[in-house]
PDB file of N, CA and C in Angstrom:
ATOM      1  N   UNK A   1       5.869  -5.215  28.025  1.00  0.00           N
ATOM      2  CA  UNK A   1       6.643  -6.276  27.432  1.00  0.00           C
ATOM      3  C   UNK A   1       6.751  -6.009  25.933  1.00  0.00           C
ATOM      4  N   UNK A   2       8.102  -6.189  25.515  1.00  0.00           N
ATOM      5  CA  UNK A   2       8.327  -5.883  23.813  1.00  0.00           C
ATOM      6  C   UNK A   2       8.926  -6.814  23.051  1.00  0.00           C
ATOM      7  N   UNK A   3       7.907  -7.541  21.857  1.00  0.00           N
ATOM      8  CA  UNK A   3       8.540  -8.955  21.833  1.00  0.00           C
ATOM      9  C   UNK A   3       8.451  -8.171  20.153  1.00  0.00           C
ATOM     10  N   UNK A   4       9.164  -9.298  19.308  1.00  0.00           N
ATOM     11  CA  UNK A   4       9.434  -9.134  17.944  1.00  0.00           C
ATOM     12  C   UNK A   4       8.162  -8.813  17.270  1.00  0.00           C
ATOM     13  N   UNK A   5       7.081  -9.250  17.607  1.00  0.00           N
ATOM     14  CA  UNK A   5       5.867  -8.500  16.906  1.00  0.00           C
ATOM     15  C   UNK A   5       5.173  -7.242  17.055  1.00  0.00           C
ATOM     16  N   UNK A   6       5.446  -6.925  18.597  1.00  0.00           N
ATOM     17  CA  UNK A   6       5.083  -5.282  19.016  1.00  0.00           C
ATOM     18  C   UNK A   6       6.109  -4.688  18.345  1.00  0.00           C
ATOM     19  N   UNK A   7       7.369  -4.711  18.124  1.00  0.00           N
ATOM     20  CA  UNK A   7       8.326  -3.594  17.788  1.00  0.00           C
ATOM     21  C   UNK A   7       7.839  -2.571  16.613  1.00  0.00           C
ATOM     22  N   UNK A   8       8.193  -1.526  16.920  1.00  0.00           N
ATOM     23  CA  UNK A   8       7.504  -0.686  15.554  1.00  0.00           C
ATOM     24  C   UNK A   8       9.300   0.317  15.557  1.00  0.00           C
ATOM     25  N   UNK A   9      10.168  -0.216  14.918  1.00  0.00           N
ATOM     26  CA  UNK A   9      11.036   0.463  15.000  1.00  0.00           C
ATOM     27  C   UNK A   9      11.949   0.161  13.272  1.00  0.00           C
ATOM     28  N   UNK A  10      10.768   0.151  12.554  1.00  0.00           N
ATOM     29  CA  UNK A  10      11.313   0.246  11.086  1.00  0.00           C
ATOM     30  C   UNK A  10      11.026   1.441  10.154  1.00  0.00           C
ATOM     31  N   UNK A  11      11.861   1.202   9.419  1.00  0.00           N
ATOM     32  CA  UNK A  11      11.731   2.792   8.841  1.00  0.00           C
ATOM     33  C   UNK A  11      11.460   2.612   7.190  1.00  0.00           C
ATOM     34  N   UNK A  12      10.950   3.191   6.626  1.00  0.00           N
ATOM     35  CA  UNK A  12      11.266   3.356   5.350  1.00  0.00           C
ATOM     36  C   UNK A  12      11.436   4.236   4.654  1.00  0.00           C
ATOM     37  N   UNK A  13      12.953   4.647   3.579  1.00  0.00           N
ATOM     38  CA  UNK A  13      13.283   5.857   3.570  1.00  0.00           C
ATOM     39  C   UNK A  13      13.366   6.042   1.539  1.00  0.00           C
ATOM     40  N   UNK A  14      12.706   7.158   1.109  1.00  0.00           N
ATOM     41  CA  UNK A  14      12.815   7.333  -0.303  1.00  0.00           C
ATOM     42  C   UNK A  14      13.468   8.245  -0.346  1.00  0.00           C
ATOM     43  N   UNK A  15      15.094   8.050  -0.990  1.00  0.00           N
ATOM     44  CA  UNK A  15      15.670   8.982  -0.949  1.00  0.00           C
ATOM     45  C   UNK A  15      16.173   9.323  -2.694  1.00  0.00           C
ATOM     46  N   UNK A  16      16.476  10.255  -3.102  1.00  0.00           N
ATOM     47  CA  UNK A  16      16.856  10.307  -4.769  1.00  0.00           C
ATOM     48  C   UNK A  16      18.311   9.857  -5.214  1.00  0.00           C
ATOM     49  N   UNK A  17      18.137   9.258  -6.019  1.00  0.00           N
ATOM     50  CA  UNK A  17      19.172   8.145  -6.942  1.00  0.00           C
ATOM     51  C   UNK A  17      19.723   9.019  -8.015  1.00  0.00           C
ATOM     52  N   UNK A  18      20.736   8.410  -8.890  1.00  0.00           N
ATOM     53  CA  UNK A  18      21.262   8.852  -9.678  1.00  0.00           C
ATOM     54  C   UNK A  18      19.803   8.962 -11.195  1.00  0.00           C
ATOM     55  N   UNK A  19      19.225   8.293 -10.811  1.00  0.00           N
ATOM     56  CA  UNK A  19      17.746   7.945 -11.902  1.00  0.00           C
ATOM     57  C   UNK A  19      16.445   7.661 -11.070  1.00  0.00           C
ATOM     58  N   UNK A  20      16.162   9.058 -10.265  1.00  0.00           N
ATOM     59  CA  UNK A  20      15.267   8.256  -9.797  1.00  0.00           C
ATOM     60  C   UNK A  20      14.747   8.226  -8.287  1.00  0.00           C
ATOM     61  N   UNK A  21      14.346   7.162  -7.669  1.00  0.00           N
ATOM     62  CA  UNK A  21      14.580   7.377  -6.185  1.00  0.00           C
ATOM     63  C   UNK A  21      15.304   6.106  -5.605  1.00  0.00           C
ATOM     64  N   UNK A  22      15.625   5.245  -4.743  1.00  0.00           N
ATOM     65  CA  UNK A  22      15.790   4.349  -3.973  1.00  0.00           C
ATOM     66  C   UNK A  22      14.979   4.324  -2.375  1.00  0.00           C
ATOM     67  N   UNK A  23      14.350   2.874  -2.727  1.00  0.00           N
ATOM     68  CA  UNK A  23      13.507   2.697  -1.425  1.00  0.00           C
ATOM     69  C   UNK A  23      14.078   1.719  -0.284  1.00  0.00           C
ATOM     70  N   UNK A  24      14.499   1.954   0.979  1.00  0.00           N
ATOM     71  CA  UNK A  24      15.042   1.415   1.788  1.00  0.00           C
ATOM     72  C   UNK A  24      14.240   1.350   2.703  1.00  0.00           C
ATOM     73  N   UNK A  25      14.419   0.030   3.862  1.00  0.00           N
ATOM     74  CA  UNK A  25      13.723  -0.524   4.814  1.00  0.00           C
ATOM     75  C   UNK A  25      14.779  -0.736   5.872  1.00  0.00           C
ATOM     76  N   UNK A  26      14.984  -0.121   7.000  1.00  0.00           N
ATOM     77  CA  UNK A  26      16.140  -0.112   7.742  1.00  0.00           C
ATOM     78  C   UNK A  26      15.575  -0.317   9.383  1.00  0.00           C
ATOM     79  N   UNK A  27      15.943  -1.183  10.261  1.00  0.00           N
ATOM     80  CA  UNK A  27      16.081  -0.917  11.441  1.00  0.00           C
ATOM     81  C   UNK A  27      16.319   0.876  12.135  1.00  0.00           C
ATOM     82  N   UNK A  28      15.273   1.178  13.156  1.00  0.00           N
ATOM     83  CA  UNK A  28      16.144   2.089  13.616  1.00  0.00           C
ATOM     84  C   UNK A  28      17.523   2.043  14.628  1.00  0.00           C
ATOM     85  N   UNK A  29      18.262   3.223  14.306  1.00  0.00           N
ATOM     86  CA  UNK A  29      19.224   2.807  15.287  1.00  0.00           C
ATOM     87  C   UNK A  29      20.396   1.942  14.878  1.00  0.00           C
ATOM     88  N   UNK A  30      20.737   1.133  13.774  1.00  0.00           N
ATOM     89  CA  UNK A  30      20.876   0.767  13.206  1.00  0.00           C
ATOM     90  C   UNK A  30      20.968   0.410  11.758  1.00  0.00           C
ATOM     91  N   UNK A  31      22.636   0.062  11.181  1.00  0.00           N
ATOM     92  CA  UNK A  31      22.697   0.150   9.650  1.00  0.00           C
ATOM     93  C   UNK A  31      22.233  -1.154   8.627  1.00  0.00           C
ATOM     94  N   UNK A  32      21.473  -1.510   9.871  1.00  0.00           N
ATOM     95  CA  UNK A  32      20.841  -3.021   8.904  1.00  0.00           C
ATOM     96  C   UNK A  32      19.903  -2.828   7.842  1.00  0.00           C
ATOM     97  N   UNK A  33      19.990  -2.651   7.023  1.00  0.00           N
ATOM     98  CA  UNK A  33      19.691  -2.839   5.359  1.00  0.00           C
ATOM     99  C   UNK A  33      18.730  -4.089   5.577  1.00  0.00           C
ATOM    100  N   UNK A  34      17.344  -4.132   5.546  1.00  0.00           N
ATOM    101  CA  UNK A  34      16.426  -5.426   5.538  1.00  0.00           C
ATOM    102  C   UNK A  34      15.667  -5.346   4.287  1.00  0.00           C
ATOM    103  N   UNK A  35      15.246  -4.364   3.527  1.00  0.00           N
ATOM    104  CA  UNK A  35      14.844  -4.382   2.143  1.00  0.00           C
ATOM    105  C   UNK A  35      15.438  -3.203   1.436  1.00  0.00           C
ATOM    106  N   UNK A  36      15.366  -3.303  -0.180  1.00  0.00           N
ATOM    107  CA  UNK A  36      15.971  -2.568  -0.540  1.00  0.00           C
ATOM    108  C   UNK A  36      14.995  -2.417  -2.052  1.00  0.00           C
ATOM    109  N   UNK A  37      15.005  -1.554  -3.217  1.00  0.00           N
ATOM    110  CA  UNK A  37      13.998  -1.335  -4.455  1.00  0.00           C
ATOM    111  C   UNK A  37      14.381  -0.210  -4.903  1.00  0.00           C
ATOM    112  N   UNK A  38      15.092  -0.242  -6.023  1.00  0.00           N
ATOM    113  CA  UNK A  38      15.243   0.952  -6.895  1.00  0.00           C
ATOM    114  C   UNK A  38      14.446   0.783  -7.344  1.00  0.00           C
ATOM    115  N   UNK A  39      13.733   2.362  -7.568  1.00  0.00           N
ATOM    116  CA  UNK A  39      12.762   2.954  -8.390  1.00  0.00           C
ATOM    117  C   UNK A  39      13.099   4.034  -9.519  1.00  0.00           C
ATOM    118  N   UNK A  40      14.558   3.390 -10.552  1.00  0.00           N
ATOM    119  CA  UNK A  40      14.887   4.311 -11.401  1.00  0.00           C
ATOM    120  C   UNK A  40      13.333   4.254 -12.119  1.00  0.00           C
ATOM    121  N   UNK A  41      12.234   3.861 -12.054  1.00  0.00           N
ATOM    122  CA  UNK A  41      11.465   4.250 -13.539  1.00  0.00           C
ATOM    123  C   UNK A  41      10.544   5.745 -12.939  1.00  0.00           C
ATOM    124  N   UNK A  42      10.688   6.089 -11.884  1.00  0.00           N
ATOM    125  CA  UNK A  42      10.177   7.120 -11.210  1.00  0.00           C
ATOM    126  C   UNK A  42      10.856   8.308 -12.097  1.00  0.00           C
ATOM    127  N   UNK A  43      10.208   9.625 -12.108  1.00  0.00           N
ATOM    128  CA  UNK A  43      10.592  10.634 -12.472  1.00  0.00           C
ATOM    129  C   UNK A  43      11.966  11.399 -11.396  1.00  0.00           C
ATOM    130  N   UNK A  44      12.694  12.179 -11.436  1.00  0.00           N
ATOM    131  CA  UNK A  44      13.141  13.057 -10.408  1.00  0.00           C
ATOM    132  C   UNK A  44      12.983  14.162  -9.856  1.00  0.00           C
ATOM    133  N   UNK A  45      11.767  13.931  -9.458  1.00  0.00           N
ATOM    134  CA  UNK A  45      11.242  14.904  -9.065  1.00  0.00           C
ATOM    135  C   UNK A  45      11.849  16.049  -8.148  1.00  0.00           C
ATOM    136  N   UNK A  46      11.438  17.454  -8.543  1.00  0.00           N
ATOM    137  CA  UNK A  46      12.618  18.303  -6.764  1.00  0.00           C
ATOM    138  C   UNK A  46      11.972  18.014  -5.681  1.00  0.00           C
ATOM    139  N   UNK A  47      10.379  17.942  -6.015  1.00  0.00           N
ATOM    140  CA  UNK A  47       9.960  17.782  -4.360  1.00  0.00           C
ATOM    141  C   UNK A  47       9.236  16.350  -4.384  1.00  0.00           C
ATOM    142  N   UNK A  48       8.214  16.066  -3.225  1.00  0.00           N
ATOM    143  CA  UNK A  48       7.605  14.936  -2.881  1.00  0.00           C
ATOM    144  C   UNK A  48       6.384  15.039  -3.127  1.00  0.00           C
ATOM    145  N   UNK A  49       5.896  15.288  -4.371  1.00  0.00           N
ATOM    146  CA  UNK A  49       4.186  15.138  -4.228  1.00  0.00           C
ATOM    147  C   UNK A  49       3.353  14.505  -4.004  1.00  0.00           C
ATOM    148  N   UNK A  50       2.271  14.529  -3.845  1.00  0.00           N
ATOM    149  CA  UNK A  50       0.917  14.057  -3.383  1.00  0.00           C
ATOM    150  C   UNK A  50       1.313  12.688  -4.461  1.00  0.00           C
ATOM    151  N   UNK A  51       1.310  12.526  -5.623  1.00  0.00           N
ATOM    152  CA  UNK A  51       0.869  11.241  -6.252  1.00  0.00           C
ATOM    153  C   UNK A  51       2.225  10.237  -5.980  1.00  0.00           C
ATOM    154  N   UNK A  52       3.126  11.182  -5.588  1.00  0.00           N
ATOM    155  CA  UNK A  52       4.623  10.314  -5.677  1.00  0.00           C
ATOM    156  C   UNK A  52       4.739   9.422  -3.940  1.00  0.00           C
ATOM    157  N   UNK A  53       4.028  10.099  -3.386  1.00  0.00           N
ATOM    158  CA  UNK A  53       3.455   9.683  -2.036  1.00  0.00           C
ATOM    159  C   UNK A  53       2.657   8.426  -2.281  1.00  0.00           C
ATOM    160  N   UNK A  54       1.344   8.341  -2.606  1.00  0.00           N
ATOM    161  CA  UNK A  54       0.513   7.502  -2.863  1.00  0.00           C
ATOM    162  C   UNK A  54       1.246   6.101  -3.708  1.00  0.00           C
ATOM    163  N   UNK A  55       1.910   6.599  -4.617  1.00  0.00           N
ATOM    164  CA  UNK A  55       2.972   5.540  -5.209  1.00  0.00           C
ATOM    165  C   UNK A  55       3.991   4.680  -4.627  1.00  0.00           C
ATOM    166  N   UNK A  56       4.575   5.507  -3.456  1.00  0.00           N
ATOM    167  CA  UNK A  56       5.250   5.179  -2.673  1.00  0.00           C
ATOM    168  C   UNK A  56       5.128   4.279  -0.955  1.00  0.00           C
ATOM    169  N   UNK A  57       3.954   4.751  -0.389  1.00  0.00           N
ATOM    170  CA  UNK A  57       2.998   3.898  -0.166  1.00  0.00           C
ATOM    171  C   UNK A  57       2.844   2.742  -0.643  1.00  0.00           C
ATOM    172  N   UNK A  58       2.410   2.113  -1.951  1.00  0.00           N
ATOM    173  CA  UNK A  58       2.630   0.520  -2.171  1.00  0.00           C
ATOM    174  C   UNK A  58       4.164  -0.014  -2.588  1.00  0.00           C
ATOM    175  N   UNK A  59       5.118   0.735  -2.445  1.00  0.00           N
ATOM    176  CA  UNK A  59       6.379   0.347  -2.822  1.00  0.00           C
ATOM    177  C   UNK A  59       6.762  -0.589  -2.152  1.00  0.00           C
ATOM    178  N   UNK A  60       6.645  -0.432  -0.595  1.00  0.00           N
ATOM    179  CA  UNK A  60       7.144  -1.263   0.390  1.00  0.00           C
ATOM    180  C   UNK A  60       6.523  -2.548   0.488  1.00  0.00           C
ATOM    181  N   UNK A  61       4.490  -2.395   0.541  1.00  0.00           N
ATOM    182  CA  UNK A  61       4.090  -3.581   0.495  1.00  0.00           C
ATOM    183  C   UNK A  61       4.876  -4.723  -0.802  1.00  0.00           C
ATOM    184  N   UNK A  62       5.044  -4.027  -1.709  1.00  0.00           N
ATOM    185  CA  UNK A  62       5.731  -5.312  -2.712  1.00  0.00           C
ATOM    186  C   UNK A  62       7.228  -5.923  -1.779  1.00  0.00           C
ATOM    187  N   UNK A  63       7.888  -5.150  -0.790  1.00  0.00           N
ATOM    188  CA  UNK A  63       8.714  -5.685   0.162  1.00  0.00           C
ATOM    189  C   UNK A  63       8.324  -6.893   1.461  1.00  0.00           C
ATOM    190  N   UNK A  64       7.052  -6.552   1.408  1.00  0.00           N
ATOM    191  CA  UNK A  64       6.452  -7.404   2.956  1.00  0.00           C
ATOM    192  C   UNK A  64       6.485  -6.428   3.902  1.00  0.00           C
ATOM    193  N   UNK A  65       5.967  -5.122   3.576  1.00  0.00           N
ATOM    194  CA  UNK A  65       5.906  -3.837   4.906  1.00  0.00           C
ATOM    195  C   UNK A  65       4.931  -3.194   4.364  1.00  0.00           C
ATOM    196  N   UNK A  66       4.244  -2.599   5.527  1.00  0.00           N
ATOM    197  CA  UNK A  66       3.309  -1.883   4.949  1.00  0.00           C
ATOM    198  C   UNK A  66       3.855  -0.093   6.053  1.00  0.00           C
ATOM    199  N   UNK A  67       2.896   0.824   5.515  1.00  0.00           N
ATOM    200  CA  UNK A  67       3.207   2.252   6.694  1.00  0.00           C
ATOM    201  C   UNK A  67       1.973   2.046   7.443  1.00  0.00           C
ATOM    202  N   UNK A  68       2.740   2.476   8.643  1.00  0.00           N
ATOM    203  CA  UNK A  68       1.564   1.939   9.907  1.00  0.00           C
ATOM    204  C   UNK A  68       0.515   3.247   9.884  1.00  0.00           C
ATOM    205  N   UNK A  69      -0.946   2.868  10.247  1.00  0.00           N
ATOM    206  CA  UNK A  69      -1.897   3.560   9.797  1.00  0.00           C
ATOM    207  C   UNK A  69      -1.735   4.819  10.547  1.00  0.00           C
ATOM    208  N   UNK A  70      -1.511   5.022  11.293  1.00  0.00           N
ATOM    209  CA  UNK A  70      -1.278   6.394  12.264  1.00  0.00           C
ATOM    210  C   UNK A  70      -0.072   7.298  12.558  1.00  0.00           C
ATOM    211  N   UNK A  71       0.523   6.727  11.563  1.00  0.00           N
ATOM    212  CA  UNK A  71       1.994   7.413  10.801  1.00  0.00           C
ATOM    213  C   UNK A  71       1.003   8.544   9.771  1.00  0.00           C
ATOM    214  N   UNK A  72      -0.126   8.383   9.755  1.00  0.00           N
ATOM    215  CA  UNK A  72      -0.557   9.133   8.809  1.00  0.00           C
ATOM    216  C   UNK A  72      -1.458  10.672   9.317  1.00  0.00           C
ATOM    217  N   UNK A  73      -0.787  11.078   9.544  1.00  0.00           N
ATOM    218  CA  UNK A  73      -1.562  12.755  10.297  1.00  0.00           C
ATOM    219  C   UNK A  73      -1.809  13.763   9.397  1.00  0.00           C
ATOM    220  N   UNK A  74      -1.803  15.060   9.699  1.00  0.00           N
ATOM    221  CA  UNK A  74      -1.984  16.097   9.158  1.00  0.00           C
ATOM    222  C   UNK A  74      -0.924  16.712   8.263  1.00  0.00           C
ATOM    223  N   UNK A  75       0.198  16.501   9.203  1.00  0.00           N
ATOM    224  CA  UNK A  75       1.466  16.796   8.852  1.00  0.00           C
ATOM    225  C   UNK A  75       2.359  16.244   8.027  1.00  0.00           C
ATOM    226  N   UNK A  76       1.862  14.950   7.761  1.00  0.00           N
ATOM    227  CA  UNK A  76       2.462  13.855   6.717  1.00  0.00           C
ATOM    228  C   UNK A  76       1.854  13.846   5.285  1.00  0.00           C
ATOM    229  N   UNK A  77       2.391  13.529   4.951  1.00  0.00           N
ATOM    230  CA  UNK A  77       2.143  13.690   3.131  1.00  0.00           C
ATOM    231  C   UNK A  77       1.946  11.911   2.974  1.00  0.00           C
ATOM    232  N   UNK A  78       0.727  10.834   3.501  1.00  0.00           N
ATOM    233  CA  UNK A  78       0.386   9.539   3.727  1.00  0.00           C
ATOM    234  C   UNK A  78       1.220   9.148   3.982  1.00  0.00           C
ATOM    235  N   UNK A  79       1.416   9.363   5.510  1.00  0.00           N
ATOM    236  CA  UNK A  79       2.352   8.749   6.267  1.00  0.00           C
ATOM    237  C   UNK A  79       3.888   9.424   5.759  1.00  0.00           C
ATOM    238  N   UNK A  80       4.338   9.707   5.091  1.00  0.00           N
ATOM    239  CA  UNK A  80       5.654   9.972   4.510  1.00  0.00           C
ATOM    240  C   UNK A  80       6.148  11.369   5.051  1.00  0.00           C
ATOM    241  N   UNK A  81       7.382  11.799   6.161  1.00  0.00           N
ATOM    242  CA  UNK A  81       7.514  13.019   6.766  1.00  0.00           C
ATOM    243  C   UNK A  81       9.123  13.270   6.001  1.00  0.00           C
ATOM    244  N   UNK A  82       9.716  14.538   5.589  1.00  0.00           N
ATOM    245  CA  UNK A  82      10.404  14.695   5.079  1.00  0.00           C
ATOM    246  C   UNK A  82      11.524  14.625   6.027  1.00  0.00           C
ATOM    247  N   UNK A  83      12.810  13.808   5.214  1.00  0.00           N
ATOM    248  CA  UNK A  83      14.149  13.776   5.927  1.00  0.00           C
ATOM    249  C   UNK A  83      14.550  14.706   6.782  1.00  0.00           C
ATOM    250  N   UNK A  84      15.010  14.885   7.951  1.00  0.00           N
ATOM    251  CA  UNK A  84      15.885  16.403   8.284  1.00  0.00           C
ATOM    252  C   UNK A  84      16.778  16.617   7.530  1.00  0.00           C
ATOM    253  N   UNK A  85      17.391  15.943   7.153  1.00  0.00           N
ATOM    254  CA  UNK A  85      19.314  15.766   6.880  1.00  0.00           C
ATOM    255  C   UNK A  85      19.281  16.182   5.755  1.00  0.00           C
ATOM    256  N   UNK A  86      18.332  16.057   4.506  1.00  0.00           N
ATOM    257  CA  UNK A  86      18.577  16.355   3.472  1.00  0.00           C
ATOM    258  C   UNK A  86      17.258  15.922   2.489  1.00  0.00           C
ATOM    259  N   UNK A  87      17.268  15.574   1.173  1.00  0.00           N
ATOM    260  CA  UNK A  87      15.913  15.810   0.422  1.00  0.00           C
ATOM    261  C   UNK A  87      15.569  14.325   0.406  1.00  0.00           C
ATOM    262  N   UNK A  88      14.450  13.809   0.702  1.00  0.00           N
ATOM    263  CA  UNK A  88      14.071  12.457   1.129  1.00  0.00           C
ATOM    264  C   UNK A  88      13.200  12.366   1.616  1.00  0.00           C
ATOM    265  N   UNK A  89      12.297  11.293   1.734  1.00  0.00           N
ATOM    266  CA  UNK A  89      10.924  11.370   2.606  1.00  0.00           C
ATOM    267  C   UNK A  89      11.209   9.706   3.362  1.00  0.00           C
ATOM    268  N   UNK A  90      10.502   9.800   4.902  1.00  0.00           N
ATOM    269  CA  UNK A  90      10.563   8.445   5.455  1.00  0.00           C
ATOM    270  C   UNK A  90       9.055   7.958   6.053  1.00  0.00           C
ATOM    271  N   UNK A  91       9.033   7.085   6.317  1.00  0.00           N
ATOM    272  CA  UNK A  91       7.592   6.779   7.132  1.00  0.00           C
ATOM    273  C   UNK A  91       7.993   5.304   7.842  1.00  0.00           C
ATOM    274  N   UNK A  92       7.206   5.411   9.014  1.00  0.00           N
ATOM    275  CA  UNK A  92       7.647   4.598   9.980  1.00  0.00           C
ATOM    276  C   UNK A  92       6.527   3.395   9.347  1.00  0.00           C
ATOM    277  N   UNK A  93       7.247   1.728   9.297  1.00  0.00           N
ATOM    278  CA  UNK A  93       6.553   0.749   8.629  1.00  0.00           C
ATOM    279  C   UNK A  93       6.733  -0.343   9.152  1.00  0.00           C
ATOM    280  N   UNK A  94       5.893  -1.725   9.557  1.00  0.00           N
ATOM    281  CA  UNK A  94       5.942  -2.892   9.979  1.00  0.00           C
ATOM    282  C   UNK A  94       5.645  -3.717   9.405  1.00  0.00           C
ATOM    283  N   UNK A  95       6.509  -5.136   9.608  1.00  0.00           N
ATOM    284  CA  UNK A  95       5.871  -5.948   8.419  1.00  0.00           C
ATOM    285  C   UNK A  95       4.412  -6.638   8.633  1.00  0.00           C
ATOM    286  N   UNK A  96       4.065  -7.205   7.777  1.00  0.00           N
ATOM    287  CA  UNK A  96       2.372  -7.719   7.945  1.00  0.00           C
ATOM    288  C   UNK A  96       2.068  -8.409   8.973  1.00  0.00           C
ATOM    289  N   UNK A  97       2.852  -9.181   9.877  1.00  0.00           N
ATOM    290  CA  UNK A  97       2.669  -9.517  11.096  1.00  0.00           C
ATOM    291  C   UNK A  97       2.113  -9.159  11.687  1.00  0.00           C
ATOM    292  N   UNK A  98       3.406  -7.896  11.945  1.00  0.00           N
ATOM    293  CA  UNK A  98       3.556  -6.929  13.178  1.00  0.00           C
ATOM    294  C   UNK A  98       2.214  -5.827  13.063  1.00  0.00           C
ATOM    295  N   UNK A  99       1.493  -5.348  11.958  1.00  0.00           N
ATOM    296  CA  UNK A  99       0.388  -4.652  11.580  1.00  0.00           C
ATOM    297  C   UNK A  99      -0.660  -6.072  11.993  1.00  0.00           C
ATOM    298  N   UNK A 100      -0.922  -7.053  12.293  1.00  0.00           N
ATOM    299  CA  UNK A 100      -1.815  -8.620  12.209  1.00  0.00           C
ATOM    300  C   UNK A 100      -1.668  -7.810  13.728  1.00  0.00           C
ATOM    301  N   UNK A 101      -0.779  -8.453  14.142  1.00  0.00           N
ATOM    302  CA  UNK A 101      -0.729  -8.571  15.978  1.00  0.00           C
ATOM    303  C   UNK A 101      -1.231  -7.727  16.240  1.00  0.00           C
ATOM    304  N   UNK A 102      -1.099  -5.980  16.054  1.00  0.00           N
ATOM    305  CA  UNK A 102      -1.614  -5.071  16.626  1.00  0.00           C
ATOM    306  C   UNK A 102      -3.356  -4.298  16.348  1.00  0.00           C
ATOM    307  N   UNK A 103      -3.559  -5.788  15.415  1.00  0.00           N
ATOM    308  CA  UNK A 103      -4.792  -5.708  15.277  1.00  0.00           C
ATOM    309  C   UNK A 103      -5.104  -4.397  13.991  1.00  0.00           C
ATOM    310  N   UNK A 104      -4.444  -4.187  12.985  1.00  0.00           N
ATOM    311  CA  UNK A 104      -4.715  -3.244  12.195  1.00  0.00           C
ATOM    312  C   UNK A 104      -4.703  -4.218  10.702  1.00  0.00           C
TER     313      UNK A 104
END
């Protein structure tokens, strides 16, 4: 059974801005826009480092999302896996509820 608090089908995507990065919170599957946070005071960085990660990580909680704890592997840079499509990092995120309900 999959009710509005099990769903784990949010995304959050840091992608680079004209200054910067932009942080988005999107349904998957879907072009629904549910949070949104420019981060022109960020550097522009070419790649995704370790501290820009960790930074990025509390970006969302100031949204009401956090990255779900097991989004976080070997392969992820804390939770954050790089775009296919192009230069960007995403990590799969739920809001504080949905992290409550599942007991994390």
């Amino acid at each position: 059974m999959t009710t509005e608090s099990a769903r784990r089908d949010l995304t959050a995507i840091c992608a680079p801005a004209d200054s910067g990065y932009i942080l988005r919170v999107v349904r998957d599957g879907s072009s629904e826009l549910l949070a949104e946070k420019d981060l022109t005071h960020w550097p522009d960085w070419p790649a995704f480092p370790f501290d820009a990660a960790h930074a990025a990580g509390s970006e969302p909680v100031m949204l009401g999302y956090m990255i779900w704890p097991d989004s976080i592997t070997p392969d992820s840079l804390l939770g954050w896996q790089p775009v296919p499509e192009g230069r960007g990092w995403s990590a799969r995120v739920g809001t504080f509820k949905q992290l409550r309900n599942a007991g994390i």
